[in-house]
C-alpha atoms as a PDB file:
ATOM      1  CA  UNK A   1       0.000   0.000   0.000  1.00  0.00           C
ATOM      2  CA  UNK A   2       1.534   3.575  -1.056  1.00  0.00           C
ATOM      3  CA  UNK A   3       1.604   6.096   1.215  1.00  0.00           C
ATOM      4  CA  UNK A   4      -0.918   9.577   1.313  1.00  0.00           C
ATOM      5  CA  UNK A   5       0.911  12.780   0.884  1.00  0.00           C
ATOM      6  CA  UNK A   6       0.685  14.515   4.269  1.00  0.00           C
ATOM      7  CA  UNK A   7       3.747  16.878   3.936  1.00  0.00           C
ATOM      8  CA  UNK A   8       4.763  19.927   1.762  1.00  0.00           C
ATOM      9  CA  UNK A   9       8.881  20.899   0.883  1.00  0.00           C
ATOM     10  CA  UNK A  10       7.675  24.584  -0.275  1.00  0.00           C
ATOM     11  CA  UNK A  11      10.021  26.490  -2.619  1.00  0.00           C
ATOM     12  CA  UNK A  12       9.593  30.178  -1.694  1.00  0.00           C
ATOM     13  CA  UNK A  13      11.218  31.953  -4.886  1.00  0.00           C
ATOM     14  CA  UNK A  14      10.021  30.925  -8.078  1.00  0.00           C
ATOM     15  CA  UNK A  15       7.114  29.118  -6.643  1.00  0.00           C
ATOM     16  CA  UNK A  16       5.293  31.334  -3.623  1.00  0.00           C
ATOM     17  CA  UNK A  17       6.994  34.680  -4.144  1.00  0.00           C
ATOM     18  CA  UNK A  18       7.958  36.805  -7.429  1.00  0.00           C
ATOM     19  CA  UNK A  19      11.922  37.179  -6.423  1.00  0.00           C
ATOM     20  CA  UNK A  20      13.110  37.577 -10.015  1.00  0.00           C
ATOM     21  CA  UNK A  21      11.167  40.996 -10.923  1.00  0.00           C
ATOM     22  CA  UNK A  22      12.257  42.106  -7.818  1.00  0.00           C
ATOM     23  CA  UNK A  23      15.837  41.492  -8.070  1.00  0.00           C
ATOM     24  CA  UNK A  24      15.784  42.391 -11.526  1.00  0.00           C
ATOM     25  CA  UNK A  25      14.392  46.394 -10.544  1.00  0.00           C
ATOM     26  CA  UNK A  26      17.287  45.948  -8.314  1.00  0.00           C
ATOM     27  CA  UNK A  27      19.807  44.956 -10.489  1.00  0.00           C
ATOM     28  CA  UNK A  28      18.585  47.484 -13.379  1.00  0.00           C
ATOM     29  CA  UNK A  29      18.731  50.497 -10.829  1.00  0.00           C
ATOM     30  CA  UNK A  30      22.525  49.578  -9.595  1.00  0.00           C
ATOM     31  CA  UNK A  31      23.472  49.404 -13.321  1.00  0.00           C
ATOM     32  CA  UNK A  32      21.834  52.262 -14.084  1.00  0.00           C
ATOM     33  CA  UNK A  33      19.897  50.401 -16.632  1.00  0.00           C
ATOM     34  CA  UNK A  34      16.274  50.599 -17.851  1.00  0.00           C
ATOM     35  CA  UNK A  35      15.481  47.067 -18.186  1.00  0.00           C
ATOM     36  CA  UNK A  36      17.123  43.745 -17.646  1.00  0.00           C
ATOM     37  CA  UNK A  37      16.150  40.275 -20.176  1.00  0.00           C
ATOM     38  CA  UNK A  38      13.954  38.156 -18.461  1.00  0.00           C
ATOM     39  CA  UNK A  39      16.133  35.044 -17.669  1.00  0.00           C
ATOM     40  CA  UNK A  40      15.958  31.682 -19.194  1.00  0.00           C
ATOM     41  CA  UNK A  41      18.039  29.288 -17.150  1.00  0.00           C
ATOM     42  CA  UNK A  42      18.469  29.405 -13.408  1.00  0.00           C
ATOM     43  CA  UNK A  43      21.649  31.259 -13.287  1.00  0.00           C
ATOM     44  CA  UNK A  44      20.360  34.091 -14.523  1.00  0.00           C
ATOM     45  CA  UNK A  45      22.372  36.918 -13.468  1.00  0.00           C
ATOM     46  CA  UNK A  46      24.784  35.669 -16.228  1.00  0.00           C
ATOM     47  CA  UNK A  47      21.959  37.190 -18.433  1.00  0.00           C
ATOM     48  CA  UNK A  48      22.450  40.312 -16.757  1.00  0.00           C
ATOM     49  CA  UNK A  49      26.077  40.321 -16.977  1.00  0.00           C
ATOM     50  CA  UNK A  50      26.856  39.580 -13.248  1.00  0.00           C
ATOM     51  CA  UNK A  51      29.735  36.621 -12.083  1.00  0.00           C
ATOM     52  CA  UNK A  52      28.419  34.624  -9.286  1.00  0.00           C
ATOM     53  CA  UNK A  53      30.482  36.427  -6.434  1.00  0.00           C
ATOM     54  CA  UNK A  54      28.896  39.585  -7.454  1.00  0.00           C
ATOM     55  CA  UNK A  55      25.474  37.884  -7.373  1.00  0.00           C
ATOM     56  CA  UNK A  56      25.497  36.880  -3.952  1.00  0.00           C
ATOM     57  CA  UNK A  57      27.092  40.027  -2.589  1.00  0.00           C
ATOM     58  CA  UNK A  58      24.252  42.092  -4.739  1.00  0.00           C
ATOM     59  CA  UNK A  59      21.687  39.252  -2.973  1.00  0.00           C
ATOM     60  CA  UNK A  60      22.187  40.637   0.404  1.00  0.00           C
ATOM     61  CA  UNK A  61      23.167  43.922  -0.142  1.00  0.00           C
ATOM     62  CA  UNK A  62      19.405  43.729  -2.134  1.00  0.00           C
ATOM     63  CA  UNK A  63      17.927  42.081   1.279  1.00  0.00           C
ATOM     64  CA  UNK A  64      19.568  44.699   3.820  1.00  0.00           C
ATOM     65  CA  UNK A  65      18.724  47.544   1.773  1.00  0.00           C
ATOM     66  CA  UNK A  66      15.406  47.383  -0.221  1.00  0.00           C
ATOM     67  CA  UNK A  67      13.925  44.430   1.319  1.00  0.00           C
ATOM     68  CA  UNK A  68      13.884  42.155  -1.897  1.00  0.00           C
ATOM     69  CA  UNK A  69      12.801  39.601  -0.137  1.00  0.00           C
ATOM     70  CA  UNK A  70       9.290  40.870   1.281  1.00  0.00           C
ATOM     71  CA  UNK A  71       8.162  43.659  -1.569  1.00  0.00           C
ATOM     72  CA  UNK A  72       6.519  41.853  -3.741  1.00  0.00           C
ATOM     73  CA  UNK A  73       2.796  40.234  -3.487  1.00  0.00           C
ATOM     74  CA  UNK A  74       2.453  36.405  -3.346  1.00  0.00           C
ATOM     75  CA  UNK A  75       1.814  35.099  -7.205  1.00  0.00           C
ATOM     76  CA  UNK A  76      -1.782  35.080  -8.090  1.00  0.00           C
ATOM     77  CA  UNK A  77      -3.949  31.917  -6.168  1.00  0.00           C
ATOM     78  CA  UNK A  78      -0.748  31.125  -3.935  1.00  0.00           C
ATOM     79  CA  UNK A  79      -2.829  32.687  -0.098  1.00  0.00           C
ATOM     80  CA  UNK A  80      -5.642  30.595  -1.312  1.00  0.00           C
ATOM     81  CA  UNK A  81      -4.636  27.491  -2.616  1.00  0.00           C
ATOM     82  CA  UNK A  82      -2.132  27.351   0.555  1.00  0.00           C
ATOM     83  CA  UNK A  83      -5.108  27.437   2.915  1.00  0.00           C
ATOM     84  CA  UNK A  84      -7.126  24.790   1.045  1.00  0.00           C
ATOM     85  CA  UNK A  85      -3.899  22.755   1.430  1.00  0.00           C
ATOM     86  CA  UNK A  86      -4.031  23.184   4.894  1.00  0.00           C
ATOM     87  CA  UNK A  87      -7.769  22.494   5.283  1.00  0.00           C
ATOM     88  CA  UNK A  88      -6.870  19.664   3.321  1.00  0.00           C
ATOM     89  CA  UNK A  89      -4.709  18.542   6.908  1.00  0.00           C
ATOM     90  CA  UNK A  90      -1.550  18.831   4.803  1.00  0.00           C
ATOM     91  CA  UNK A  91       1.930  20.103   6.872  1.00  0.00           C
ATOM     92  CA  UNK A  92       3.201  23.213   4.953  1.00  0.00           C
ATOM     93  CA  UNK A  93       7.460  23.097   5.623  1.00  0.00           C
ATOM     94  CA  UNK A  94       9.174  26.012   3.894  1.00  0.00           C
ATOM     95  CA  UNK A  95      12.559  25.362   2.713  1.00  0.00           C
ATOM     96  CA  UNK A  96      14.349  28.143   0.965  1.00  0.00           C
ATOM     97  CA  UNK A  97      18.067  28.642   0.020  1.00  0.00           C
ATOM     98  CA  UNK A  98      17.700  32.291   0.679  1.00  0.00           C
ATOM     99  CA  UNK A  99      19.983  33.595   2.616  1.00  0.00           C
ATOM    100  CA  UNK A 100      20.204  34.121   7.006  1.00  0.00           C
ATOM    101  CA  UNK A 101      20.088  38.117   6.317  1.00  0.00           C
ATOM    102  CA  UNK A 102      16.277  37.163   4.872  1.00  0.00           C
ATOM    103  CA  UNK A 103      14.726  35.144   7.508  1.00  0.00           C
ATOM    104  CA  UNK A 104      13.233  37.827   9.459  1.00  0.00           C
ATOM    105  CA  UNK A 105      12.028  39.594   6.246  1.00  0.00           C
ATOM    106  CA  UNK A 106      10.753  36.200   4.848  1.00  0.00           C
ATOM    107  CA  UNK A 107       8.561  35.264   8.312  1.00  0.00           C
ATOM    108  CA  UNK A 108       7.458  38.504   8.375  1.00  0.00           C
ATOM    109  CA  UNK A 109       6.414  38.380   4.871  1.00  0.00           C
ATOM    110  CA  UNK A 110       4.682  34.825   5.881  1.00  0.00           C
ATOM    111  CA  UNK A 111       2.557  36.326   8.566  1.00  0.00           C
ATOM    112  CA  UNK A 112       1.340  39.549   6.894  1.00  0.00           C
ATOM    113  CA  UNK A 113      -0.437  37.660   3.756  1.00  0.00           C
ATOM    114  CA  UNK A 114      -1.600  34.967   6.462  1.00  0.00           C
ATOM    115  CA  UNK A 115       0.678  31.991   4.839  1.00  0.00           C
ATOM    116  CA  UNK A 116       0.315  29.557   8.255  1.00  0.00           C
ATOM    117  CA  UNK A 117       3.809  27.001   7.971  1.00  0.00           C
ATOM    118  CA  UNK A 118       4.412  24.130  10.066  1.00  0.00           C
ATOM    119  CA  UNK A 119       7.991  24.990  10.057  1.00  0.00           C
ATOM    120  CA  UNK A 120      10.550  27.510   7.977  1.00  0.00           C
ATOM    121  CA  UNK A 121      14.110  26.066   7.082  1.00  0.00           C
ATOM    122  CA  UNK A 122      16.923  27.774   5.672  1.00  0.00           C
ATOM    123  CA  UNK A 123      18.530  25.245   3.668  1.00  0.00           C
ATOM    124  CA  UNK A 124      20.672  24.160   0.094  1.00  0.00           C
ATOM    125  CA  UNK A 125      18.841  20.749   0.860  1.00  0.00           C
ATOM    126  CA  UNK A 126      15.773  19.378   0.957  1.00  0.00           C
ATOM    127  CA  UNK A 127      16.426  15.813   1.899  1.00  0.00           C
ATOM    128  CA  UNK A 128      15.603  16.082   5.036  1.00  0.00           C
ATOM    129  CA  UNK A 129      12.014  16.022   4.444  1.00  0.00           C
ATOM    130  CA  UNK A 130      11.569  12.499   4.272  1.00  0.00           C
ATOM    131  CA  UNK A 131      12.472  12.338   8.555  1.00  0.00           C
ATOM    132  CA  UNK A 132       9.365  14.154  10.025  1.00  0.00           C
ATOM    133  CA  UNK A 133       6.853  13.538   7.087  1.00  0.00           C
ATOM    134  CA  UNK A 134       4.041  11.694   8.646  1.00  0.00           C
ATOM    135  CA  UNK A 135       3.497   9.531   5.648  1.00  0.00           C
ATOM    136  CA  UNK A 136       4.884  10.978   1.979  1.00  0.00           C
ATOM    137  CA  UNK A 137       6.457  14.036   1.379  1.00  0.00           C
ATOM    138  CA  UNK A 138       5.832  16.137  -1.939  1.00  0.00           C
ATOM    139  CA  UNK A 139       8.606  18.694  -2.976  1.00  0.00           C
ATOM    140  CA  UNK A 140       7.560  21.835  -5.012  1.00  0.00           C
ATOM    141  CA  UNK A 141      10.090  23.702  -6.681  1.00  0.00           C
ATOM    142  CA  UNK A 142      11.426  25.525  -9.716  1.00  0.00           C
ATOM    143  CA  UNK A 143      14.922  24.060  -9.485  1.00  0.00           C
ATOM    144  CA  UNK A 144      15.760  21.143 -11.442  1.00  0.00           C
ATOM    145  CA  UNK A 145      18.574  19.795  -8.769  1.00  0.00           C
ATOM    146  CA  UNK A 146      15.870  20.094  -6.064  1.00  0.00           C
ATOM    147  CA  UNK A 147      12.927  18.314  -8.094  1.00  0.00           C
ATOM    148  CA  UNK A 148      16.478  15.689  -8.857  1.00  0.00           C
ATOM    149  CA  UNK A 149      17.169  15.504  -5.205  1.00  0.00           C
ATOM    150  CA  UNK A 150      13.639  15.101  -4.142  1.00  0.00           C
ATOM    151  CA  UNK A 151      12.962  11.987  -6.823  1.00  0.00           C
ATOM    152  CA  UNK A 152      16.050  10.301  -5.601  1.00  0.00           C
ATOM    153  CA  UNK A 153      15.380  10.747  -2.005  1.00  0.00           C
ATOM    154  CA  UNK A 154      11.726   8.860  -2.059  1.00  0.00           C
ATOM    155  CA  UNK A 155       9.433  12.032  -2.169  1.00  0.00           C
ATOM    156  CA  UNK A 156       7.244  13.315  -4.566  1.00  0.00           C
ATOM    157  CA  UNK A 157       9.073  15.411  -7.086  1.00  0.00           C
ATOM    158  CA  UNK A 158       7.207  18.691  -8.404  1.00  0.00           C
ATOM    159  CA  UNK A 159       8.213  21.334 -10.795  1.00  0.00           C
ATOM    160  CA  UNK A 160       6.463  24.545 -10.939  1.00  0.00           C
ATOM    161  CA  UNK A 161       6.809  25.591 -14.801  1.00  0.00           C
ATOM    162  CA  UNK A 162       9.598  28.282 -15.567  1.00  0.00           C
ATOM    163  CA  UNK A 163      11.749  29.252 -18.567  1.00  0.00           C
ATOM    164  CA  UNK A 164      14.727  28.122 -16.842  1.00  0.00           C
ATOM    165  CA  UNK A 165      13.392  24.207 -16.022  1.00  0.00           C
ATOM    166  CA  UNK A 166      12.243  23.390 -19.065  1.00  0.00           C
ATOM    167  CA  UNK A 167      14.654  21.183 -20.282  1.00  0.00           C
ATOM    168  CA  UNK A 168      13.869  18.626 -17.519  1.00  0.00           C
ATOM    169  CA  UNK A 169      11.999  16.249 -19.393  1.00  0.00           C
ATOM    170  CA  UNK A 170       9.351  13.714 -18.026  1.00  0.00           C
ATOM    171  CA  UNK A 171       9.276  15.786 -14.546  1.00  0.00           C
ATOM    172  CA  UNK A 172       6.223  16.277 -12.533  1.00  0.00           C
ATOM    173  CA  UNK A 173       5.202  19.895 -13.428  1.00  0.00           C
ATOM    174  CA  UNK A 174       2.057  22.526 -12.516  1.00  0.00           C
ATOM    175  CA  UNK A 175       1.787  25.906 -13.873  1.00  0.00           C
ATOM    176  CA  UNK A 176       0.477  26.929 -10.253  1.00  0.00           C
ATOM    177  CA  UNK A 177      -0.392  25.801  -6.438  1.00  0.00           C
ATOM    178  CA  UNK A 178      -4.236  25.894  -7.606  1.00  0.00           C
ATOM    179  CA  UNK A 179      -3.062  22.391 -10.115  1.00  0.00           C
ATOM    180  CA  UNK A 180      -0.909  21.243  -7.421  1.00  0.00           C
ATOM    181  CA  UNK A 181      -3.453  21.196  -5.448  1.00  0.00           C
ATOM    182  CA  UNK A 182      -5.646  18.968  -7.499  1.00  0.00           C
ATOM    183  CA  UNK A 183      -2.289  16.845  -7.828  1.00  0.00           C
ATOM    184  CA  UNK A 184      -2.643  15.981  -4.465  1.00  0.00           C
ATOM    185  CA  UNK A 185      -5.834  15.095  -4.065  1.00  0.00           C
ATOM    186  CA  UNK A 186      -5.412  13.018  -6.929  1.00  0.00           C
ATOM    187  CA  UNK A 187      -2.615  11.482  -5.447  1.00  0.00           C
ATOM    188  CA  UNK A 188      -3.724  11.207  -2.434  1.00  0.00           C
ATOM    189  CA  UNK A 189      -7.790   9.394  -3.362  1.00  0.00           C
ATOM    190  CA  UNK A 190      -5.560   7.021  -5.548  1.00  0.00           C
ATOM    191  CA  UNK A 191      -4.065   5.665  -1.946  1.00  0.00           C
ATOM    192  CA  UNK A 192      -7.129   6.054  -0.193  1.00  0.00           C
ATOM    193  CA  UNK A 193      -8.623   3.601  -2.526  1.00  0.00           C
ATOM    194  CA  UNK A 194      -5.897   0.938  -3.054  1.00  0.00           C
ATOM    195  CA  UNK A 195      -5.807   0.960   0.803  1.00  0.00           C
ATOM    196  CA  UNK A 196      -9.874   0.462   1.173  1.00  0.00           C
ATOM    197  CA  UNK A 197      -9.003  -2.475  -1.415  1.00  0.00           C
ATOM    198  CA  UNK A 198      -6.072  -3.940   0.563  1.00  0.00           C
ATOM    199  CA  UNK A 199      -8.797  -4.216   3.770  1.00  0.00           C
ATOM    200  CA  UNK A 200     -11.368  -6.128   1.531  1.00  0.00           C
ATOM    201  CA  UNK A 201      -9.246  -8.192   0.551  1.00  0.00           C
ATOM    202  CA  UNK A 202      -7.865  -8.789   4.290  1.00  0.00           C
ATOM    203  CA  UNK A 203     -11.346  -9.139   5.540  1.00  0.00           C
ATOM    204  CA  UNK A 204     -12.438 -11.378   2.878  1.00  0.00           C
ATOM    205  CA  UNK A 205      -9.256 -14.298   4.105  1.00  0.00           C
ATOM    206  CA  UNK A 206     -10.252 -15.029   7.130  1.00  0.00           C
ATOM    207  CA  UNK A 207      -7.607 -16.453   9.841  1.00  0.00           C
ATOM    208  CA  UNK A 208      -8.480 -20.132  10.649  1.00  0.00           C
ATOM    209  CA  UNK A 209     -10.026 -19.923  13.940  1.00  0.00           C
ATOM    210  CA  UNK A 210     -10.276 -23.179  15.782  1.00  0.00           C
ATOM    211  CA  UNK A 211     -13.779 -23.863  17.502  1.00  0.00           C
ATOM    212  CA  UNK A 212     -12.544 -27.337  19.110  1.00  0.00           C
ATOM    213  CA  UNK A 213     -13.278 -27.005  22.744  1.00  0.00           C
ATOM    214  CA  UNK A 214     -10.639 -30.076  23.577  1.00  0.00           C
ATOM    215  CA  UNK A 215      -8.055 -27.543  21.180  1.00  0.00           C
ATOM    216  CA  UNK A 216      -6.396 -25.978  24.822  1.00  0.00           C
ATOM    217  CA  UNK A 217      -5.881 -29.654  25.908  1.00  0.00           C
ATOM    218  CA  UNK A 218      -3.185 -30.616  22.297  1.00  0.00           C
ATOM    219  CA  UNK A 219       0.086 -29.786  22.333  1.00  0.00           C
ATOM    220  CA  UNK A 220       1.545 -26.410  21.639  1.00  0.00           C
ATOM    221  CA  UNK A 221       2.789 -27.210  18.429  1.00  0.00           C
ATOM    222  CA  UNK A 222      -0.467 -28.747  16.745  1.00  0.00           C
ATOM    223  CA  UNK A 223      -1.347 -25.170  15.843  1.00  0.00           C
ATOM    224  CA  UNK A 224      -4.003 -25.894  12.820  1.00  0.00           C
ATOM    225  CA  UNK A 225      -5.900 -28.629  14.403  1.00  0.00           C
ATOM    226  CA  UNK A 226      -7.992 -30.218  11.749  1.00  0.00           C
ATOM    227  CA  UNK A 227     -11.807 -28.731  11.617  1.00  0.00           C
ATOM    228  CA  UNK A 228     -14.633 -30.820  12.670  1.00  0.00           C
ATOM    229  CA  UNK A 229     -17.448 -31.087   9.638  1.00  0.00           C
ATOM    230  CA  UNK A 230     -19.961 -33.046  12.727  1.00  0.00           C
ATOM    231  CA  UNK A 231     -20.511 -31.437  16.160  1.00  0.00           C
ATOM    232  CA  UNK A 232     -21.700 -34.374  18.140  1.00  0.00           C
ATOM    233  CA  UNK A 233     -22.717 -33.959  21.788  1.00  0.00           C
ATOM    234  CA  UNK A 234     -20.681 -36.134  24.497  1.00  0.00           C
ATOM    235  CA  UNK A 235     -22.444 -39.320  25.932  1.00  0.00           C
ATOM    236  CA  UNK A 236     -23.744 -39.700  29.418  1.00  0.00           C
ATOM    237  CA  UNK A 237     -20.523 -42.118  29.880  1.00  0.00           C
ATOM    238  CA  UNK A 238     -18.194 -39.628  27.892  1.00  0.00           C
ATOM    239  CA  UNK A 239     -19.023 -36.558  31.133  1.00  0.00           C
ATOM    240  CA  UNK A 240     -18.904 -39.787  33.774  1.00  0.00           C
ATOM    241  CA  UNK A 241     -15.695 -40.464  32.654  1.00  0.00           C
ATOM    242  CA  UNK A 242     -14.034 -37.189  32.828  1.00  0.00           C
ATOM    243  CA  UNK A 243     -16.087 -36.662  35.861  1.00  0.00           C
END
């Protein structure tokens, strides 16, 4: 019997939250630019003629000084497919590879459009999942290695559809939380019904019982005493005897 999905990895950037038009205003502004390209593979400040070092410093300068992390609005249908999940009794974990200067701004963020987590994790892994997930865990994320990492750690892989993960092919993918969502409940009625068949078909074999009243008096080993087909009362001489 598989297991239900009862627990959520949720990507924050890219799946929950709009960080590339942020950072890109950002980005723009420093290089005194107008625009920047929209990206179209996950390293996308080389599109914007950044080197990773540069990147990262940019990333927290962004965090410390305009709040890049908490500006925007959740993507359209994330508040309210994220409560039906949790009506649904699903555990909501965030795990996000921002970085430490964001967690305030990112629980902060959380609590104002009245996203309710079961617990927040800053972390470059997601693996870790699969040791407090009451049954199965489901990963969503816009990150190929994640969705990789995910698949090859037992979980349900998801990617959430962006220009930069398309060349994963045969993944799990929704274009929003409102499909993943229905994924879920998919998922999840598929288990609830192969485990409704797996009791049927328990109930319907039947452990031998053994109805001999002498059974107590055999010896420990006989465990699968022959049935009787004929009940037949004892004799007058038959309760005498063992009288």
């Amino acid at each position: 019997m598989g297991e239900m999905i009862t627990d959520i990895g949720m990507d924050m950037d890219g799946v929950v939250y709009p960080f590339v038009p942020a950072f890109q205003r950002y980005c723009a502004q420093r290089q005194g630019k107008l625009f920047l390209p929209d990206p179209t593979n996950w390293h996308f400040y080389e599109d914007w003629d950044m080197d990773e070092s540069t990147f990262h410093q940019w990333l927290i300068d962004a965090a410390n000084e305009e709040q890049v992390f908490a500006s925007e609005d959740p993507y359209e249908g994330v508040v309210d497919a994220w409560n039906t999940l949790l009506s649904m009794g699903i555990r909501i974990h965030v795990v996000t590879a921002r970085p430490q200067a964001a967690w305030e701004q990112t629980a902060n963020w959380l609590t104002k459009h009245g996203l309710v987590a079961n617990s927040l994790h800053f972390n470059s892994t997601k693996g870790f999942l699969t040791s407090f997930a009451k049954q199965k865990a489901l990963v969503i994320d816009d990150h190929v290695q994640y969705y990789d990492e995910a698949e090859r750690s037992g979980m349900v892989p998801v990617l959430l559809n962006r220009p930069w993960n398309q060349h994963k092919e045969d993944a799990n993918r929704v274009n929003n939380l409102a499909e993943l969502v229905s994924l879920i409940r998919g998922y999840n009625l598929v288990k609830k019904k192969d485990a409704k068949k797996l009791v049927t078909k328990e109930k319907a074999v039947k452990p031998y019982t053994d109805t001999d009243p002498y059974a107590p008096y055999k010896k420990k080993y006989d465990q699968f005493p022959l049935p009787r087909t004929k009940w037949v009362y004892p004799t007058k001489d038959d309760w005498e005897w063992h009288n």
